[in-house]
PDB file of N, CA and C in Angstrom:
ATOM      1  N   UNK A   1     273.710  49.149  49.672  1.00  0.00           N
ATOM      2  CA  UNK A   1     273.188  48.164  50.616  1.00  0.00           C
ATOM      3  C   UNK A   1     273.091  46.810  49.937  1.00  0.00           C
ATOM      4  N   UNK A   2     273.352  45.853  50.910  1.00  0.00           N
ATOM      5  CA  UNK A   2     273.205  44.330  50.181  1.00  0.00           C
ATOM      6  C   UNK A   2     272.046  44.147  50.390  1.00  0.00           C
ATOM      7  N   UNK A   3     271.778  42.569  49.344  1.00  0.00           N
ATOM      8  CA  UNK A   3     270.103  42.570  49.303  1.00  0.00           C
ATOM      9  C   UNK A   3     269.818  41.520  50.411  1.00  0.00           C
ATOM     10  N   UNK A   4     270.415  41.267  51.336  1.00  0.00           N
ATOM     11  CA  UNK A   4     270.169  40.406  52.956  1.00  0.00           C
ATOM     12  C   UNK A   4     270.055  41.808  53.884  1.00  0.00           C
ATOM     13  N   UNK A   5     270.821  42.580  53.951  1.00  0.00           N
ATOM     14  CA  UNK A   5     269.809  43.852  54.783  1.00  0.00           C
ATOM     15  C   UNK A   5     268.604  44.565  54.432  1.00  0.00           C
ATOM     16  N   UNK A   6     268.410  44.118  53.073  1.00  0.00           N
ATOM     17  CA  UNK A   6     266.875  45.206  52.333  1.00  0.00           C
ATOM     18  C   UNK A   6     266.200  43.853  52.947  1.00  0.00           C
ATOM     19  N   UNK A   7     266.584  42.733  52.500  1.00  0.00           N
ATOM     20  CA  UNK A   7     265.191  41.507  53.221  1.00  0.00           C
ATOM     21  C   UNK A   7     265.149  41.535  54.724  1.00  0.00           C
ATOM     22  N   UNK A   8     265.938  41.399  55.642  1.00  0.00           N
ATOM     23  CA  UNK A   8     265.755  41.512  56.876  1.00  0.00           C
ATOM     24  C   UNK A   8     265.155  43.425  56.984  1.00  0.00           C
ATOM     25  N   UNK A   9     265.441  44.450  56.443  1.00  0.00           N
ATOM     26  CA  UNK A   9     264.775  45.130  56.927  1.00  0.00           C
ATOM     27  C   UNK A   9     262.700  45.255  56.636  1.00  0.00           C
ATOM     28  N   UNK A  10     262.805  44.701  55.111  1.00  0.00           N
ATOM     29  CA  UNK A  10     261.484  44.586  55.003  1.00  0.00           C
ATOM     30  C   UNK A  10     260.580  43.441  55.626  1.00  0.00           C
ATOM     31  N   UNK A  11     261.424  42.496  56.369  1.00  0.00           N
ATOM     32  CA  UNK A  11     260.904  41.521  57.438  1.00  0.00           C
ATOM     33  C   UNK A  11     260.655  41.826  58.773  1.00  0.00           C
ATOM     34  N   UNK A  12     261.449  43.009  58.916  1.00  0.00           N
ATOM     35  CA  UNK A  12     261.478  43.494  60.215  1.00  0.00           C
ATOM     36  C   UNK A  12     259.962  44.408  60.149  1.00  0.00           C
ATOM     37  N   UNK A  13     259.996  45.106  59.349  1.00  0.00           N
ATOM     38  CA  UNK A  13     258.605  45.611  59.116  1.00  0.00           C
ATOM     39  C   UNK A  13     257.440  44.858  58.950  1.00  0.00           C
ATOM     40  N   UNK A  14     257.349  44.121  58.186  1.00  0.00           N
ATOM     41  CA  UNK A  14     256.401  42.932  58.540  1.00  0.00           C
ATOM     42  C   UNK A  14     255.673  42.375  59.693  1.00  0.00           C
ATOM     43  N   UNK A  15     257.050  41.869  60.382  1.00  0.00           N
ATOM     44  CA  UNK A  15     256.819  41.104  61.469  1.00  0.00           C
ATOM     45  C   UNK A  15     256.576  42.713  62.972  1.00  0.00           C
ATOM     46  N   UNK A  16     257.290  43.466  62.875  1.00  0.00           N
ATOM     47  CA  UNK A  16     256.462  44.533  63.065  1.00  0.00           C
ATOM     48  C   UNK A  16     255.281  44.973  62.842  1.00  0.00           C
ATOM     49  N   UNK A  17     254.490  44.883  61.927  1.00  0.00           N
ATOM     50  CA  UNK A  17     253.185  45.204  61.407  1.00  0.00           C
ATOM     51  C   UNK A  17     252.506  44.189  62.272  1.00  0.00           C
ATOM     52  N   UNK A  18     252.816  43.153  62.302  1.00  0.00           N
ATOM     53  CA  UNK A  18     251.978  42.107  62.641  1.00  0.00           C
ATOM     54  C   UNK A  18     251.570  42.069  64.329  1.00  0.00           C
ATOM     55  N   UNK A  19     252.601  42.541  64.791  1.00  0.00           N
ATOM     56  CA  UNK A  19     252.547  42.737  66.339  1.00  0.00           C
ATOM     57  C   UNK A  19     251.884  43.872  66.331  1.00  0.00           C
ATOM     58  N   UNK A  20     252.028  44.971  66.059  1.00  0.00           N
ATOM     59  CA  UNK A  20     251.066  45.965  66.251  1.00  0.00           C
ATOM     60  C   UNK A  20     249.458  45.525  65.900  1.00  0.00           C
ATOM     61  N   UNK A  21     249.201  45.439  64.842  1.00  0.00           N
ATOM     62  CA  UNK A  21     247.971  45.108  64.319  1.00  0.00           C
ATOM     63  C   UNK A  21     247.218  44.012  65.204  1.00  0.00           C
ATOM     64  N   UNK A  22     248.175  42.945  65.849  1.00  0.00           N
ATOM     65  CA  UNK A  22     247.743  41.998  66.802  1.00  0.00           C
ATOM     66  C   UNK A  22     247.736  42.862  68.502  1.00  0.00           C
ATOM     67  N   UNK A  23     248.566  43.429  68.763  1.00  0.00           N
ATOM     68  CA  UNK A  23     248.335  44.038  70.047  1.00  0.00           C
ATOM     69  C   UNK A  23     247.269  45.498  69.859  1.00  0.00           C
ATOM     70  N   UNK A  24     246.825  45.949  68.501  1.00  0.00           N
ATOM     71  CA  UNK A  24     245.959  46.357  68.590  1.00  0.00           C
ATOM     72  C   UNK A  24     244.337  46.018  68.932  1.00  0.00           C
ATOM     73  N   UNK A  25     244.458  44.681  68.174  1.00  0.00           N
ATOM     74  CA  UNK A  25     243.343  43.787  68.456  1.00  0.00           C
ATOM     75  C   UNK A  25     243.256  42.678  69.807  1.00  0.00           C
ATOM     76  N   UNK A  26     244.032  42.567  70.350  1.00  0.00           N
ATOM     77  CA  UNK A  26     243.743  42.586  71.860  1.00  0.00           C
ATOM     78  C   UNK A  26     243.336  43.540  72.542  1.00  0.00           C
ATOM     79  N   UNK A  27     243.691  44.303  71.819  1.00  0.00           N
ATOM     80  CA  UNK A  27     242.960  45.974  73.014  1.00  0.00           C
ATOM     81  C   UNK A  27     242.032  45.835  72.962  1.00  0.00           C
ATOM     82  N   UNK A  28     241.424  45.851  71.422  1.00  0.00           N
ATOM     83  CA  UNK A  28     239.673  45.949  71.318  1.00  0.00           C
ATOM     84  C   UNK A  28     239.070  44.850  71.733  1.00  0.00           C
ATOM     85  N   UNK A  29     239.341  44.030  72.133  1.00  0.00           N
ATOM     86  CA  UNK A  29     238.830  42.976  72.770  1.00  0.00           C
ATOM     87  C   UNK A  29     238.489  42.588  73.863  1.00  0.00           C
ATOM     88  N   UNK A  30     239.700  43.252  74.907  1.00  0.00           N
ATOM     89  CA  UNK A  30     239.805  43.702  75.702  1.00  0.00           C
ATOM     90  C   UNK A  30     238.869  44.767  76.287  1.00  0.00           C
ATOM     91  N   UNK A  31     238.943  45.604  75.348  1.00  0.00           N
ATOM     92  CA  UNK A  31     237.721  46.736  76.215  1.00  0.00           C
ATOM     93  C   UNK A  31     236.525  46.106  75.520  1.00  0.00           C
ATOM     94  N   UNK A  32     235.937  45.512  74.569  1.00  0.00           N
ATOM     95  CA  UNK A  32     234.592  44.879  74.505  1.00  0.00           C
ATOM     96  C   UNK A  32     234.735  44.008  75.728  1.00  0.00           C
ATOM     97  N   UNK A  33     235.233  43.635  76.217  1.00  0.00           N
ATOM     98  CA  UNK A  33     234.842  42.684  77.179  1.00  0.00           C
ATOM     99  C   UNK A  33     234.826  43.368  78.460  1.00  0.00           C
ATOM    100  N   UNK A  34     236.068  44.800  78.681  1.00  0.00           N
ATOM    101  CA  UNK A  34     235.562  44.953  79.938  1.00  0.00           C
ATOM    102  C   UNK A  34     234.238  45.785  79.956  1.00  0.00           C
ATOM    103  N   UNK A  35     233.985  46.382  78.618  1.00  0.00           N
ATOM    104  CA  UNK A  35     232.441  47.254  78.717  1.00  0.00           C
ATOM    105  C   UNK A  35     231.234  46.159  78.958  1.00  0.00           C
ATOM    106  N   UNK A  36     231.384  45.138  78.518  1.00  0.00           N
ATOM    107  CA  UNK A  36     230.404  44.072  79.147  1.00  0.00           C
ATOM    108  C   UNK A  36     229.879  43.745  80.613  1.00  0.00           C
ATOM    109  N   UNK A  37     231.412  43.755  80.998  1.00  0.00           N
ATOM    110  CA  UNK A  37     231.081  43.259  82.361  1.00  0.00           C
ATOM    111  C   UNK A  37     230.739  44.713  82.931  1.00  0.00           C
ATOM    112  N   UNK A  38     231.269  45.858  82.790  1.00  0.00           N
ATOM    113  CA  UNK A  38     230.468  46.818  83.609  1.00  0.00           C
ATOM    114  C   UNK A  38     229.348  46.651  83.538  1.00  0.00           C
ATOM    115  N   UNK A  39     228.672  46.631  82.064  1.00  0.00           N
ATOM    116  CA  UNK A  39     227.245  47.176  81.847  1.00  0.00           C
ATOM    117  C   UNK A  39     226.497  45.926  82.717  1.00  0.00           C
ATOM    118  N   UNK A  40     226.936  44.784  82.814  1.00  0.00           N
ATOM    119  CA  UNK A  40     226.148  43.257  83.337  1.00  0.00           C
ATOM    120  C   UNK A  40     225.941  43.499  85.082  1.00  0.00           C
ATOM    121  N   UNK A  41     227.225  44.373  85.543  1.00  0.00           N
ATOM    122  CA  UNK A  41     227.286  44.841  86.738  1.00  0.00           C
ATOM    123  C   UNK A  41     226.407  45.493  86.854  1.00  0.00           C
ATOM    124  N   UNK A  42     226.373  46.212  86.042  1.00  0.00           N
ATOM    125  CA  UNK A  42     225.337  47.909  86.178  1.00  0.00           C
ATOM    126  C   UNK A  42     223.631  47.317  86.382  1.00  0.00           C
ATOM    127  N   UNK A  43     223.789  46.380  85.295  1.00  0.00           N
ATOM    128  CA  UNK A  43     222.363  45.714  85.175  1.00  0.00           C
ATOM    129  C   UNK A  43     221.944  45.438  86.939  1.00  0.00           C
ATOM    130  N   UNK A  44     222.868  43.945  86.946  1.00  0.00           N
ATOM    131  CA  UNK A  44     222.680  43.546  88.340  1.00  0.00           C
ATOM    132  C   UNK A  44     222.731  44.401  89.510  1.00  0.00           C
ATOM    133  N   UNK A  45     223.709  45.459  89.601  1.00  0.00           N
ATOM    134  CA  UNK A  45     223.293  46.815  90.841  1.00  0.00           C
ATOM    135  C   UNK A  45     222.141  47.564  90.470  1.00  0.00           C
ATOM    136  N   UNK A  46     221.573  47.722  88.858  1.00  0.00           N
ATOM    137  CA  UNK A  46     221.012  48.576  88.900  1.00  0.00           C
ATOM    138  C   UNK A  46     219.007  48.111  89.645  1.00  0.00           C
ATOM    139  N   UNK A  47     219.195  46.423  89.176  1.00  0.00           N
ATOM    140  CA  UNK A  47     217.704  45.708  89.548  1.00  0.00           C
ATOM    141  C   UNK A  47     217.784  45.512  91.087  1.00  0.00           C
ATOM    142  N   UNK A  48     219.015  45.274  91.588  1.00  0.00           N
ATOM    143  CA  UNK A  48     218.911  45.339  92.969  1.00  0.00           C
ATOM    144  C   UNK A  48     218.747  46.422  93.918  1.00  0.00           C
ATOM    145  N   UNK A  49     219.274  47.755  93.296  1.00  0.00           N
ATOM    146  CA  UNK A  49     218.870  48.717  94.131  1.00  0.00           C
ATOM    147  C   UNK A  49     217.944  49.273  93.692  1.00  0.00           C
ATOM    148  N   UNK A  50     217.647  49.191  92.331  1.00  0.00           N
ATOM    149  CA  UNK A  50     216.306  49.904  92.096  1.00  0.00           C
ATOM    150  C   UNK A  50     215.116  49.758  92.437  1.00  0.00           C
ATOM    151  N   UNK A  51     215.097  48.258  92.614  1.00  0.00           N
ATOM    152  CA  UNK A  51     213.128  47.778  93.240  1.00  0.00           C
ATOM    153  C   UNK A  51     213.592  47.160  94.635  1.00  0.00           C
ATOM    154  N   UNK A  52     214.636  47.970  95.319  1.00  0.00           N
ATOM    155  CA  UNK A  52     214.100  47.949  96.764  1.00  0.00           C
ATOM    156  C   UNK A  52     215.003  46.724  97.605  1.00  0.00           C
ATOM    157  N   UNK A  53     215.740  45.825  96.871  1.00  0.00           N
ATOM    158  CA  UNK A  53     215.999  44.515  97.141  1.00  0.00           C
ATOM    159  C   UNK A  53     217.606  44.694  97.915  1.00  0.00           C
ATOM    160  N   UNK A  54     218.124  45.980  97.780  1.00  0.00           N
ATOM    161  CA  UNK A  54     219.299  46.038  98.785  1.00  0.00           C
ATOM    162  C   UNK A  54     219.052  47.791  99.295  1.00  0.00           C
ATOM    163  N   UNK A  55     219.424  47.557 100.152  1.00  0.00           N
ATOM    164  CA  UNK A  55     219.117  49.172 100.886  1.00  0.00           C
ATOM    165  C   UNK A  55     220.506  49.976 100.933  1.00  0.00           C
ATOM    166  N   UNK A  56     220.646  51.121 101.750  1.00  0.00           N
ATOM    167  CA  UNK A  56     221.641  51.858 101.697  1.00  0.00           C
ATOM    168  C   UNK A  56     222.819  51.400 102.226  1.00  0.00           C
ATOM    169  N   UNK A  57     223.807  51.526 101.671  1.00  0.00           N
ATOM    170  CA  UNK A  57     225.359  50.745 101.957  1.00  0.00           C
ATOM    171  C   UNK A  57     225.461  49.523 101.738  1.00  0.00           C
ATOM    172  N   UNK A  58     224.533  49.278 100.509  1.00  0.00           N
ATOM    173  CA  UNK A  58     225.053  47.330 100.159  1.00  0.00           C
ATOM    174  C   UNK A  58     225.750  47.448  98.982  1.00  0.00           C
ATOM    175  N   UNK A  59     225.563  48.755  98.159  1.00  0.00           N
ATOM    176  CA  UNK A  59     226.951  48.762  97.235  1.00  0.00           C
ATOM    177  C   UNK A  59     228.506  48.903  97.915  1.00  0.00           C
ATOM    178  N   UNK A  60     228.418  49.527  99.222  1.00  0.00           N
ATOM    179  CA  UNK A  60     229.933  49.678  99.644  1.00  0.00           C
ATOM    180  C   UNK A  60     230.545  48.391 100.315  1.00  0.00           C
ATOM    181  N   UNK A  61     229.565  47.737 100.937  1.00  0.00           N
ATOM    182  CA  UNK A  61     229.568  46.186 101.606  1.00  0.00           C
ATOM    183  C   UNK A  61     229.599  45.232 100.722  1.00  0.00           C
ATOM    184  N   UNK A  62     229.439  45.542  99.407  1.00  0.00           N
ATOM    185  CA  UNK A  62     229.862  44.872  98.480  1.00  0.00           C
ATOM    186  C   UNK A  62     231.272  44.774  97.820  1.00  0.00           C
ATOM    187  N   UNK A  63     231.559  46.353  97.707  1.00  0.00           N
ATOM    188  CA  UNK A  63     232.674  46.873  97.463  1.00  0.00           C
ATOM    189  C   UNK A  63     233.666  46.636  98.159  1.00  0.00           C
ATOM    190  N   UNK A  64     233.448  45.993  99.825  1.00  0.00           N
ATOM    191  CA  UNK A  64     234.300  46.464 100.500  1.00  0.00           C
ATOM    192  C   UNK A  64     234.929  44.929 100.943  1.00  0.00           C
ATOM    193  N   UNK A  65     234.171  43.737 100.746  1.00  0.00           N
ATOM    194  CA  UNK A  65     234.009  42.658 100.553  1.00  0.00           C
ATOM    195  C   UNK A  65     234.974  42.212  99.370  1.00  0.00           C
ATOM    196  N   UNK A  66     234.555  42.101  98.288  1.00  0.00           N
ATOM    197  CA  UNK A  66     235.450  42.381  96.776  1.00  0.00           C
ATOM    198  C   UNK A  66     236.759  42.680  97.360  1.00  0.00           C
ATOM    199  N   UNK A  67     237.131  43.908  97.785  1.00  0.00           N
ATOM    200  CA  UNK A  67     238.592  44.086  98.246  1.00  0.00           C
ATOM    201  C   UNK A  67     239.384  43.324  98.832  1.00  0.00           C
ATOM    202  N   UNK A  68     238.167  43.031  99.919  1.00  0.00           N
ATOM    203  CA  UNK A  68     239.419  41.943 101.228  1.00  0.00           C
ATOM    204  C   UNK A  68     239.467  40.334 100.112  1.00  0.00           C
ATOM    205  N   UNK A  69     238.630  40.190  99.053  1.00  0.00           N
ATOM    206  CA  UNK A  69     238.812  38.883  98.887  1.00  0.00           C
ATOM    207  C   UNK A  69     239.407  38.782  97.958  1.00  0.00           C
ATOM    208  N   UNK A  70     239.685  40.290  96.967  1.00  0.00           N
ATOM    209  CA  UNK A  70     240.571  40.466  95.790  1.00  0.00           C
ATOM    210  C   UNK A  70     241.746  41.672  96.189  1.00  0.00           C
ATOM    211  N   UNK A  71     242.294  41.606  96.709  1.00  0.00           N
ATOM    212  CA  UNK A  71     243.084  42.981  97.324  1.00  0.00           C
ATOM    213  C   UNK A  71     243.630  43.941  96.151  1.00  0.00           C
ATOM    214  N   UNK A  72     244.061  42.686  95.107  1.00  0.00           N
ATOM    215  CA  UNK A  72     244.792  43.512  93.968  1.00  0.00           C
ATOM    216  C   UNK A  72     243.699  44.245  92.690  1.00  0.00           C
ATOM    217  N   UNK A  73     242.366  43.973  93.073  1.00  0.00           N
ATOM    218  CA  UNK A  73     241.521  44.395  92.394  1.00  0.00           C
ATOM    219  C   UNK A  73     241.396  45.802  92.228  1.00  0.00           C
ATOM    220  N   UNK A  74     240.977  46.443  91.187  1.00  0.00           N
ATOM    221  CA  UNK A  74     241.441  48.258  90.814  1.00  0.00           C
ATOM    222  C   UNK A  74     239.688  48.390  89.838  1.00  0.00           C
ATOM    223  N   UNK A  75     239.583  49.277  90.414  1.00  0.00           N
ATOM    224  CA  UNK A  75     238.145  49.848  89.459  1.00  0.00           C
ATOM    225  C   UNK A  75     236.734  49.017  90.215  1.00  0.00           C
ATOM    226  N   UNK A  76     237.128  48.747  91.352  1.00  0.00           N
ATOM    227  CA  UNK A  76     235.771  48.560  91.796  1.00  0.00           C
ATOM    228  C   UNK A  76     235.509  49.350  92.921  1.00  0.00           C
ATOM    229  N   UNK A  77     235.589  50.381  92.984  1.00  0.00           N
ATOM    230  CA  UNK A  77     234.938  51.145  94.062  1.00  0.00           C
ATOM    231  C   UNK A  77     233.423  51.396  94.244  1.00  0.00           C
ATOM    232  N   UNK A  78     232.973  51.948  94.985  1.00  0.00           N
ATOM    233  CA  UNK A  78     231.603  52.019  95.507  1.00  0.00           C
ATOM    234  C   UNK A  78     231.080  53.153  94.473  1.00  0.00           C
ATOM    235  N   UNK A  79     232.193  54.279  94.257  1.00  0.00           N
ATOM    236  CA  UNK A  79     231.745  55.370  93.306  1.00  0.00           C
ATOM    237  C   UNK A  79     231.788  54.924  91.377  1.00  0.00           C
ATOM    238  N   UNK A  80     232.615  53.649  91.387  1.00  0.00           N
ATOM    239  CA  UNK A  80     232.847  52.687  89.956  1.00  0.00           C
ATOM    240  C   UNK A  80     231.903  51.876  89.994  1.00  0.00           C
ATOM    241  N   UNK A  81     231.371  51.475  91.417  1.00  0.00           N
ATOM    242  CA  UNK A  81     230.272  50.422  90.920  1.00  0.00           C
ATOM    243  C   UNK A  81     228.737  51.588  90.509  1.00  0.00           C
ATOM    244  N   UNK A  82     228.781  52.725  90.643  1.00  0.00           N
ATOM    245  CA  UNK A  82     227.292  53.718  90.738  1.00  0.00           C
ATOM    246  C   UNK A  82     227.340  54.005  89.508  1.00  0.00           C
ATOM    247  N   UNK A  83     228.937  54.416  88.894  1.00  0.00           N
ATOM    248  CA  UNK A  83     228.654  54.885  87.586  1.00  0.00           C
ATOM    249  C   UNK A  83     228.416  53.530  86.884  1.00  0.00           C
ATOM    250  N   UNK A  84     228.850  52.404  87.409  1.00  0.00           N
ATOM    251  CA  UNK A  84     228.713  51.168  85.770  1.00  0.00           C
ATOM    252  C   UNK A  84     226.847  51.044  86.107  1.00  0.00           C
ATOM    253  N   UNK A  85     225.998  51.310  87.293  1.00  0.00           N
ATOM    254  CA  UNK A  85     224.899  51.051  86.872  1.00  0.00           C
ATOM    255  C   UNK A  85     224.621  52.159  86.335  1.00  0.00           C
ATOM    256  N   UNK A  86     225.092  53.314  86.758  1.00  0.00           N
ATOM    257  CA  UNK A  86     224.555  54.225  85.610  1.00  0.00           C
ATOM    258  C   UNK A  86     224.648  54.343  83.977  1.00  0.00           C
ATOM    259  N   UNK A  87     226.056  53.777  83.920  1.00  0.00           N
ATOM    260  CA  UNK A  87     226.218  53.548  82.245  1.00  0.00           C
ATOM    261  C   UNK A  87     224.932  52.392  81.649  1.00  0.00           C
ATOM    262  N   UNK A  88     224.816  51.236  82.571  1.00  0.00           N
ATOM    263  CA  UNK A  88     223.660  50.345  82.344  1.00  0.00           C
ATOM    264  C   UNK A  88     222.400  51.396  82.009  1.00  0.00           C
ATOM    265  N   UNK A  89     221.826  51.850  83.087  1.00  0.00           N
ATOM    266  CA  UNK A  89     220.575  52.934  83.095  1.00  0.00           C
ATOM    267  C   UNK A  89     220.778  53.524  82.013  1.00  0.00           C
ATOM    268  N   UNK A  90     221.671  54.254  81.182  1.00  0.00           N
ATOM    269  CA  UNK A  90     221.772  55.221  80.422  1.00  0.00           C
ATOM    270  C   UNK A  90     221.696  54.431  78.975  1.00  0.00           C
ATOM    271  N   UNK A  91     222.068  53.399  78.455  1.00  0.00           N
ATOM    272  CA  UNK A  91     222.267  52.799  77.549  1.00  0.00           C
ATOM    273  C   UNK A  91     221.442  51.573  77.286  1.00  0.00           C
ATOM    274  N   UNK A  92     220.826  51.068  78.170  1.00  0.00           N
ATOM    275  CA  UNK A  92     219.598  49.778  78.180  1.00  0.00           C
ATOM    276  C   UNK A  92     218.618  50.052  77.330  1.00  0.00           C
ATOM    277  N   UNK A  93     217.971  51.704  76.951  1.00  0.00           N
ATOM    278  CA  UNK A  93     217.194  50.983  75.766  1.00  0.00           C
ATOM    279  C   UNK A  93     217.401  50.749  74.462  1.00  0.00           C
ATOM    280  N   UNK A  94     219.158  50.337  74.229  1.00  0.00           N
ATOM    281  CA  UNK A  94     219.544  49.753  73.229  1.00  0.00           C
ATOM    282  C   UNK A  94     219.610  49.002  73.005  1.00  0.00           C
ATOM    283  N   UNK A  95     219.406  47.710  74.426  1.00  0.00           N
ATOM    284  CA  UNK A  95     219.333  46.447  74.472  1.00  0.00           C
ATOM    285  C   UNK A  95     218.645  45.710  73.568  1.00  0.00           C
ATOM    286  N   UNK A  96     217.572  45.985  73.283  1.00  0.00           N
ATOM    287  CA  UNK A  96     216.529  45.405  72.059  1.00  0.00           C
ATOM    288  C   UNK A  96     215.989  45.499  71.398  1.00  0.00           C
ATOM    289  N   UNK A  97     217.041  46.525  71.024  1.00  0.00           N
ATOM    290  CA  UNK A  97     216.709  47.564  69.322  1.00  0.00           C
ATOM    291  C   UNK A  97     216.782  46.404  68.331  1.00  0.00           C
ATOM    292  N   UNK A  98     216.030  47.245  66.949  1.00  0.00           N
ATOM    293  CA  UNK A  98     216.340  45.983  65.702  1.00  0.00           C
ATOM    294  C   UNK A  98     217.543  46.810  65.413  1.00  0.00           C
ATOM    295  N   UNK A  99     217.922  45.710  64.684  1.00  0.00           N
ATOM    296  CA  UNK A  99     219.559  45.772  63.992  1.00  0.00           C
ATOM    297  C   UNK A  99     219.240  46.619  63.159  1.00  0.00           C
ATOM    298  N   UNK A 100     220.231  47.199  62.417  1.00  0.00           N
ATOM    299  CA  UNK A 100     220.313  48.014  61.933  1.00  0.00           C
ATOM    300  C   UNK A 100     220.630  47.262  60.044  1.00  0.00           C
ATOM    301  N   UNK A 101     220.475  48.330  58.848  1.00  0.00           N
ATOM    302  CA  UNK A 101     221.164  47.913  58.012  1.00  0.00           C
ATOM    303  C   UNK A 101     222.438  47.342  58.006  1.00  0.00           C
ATOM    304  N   UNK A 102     222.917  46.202  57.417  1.00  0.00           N
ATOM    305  CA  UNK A 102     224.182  45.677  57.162  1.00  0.00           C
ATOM    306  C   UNK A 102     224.647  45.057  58.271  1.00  0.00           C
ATOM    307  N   UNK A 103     224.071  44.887  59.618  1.00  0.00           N
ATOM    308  CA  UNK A 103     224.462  44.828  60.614  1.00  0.00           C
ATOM    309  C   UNK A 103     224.191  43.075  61.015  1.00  0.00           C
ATOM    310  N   UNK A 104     225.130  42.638  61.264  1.00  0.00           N
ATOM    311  CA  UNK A 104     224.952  40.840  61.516  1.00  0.00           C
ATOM    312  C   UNK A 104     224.415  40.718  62.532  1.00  0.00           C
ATOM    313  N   UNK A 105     223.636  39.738  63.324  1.00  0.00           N
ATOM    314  CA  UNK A 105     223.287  39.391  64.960  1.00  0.00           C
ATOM    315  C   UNK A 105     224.012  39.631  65.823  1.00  0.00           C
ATOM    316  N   UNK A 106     225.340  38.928  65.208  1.00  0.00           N
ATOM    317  CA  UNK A 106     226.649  38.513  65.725  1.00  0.00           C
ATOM    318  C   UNK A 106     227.194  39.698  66.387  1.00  0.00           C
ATOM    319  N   UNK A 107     226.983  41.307  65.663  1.00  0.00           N
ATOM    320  CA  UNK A 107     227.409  42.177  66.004  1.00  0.00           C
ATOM    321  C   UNK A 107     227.257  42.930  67.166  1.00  0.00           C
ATOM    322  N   UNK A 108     225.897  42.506  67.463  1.00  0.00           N
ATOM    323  CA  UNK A 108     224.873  43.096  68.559  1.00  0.00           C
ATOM    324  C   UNK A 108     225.224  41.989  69.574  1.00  0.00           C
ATOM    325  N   UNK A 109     226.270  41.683  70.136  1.00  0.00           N
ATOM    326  CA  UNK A 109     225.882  40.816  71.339  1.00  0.00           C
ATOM    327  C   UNK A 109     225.256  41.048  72.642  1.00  0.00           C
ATOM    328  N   UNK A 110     224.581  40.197  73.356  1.00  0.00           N
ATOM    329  CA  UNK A 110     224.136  40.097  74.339  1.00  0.00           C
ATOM    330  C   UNK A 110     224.755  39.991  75.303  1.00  0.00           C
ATOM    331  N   UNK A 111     224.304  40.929  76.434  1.00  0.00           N
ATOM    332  CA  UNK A 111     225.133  40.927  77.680  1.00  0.00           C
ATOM    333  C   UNK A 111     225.071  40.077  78.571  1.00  0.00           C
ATOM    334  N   UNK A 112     225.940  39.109  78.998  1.00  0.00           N
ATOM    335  CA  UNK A 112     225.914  37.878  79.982  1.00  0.00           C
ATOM    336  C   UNK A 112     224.432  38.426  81.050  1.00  0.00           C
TER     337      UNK A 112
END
């Protein structure tokens, strides 16, 4: 082999590495952000239906609303919006735990 195919192949790997490692880290970014907005959802369905302030069928009139004004919207159903307040309910008293060893502020963010 000549040494212009060993460099283009170990460039190709490189620049390979780099796209992976970068489209890996859009993922995670990606799902930190969409676990946010569930849990912020969850919050907000969970204070509104919990102390009384929307009654029965204002999650689906919500849901159903959302659709006609986002048509291409996916994951908001009436049964997606119950579980994200439930993931909220289930996980809130982590909200204002102390940090942990080694652990920055930065790490613990706050939910919009």
């Amino acid at each position: 082999m000549n040494e212009v195919s060993i460099e283009l192949r170990d460039a190709v790997k490189q620049i390979k590495s780099a796209i992976l490692q970068s489209q890996y880290h859009i993922a995670q970014l990606a799902n930190k952000e969409l676990l946010s907005l569930y849990y912020s959802i969850g919050k907000y369905v969970s204070n509104k239906t919990r102390n009384g302030a929307w009654g029965t069928g204002a999650i689906q009139a919500i849901c159903d609303q959302l659709h006609g004004e986002l048509p291409e919207l996916r994951g908001f159903s009436p049964s997606a919006v119950k579980r994200m307040r439930s993931f909220y309910e289930q996980w809130k008293v982590l909200e204002n735990r102390p940090l942990l060893e080694g652990e920055n502020k930065d790490d613990k963010d706050e939910v919009k």
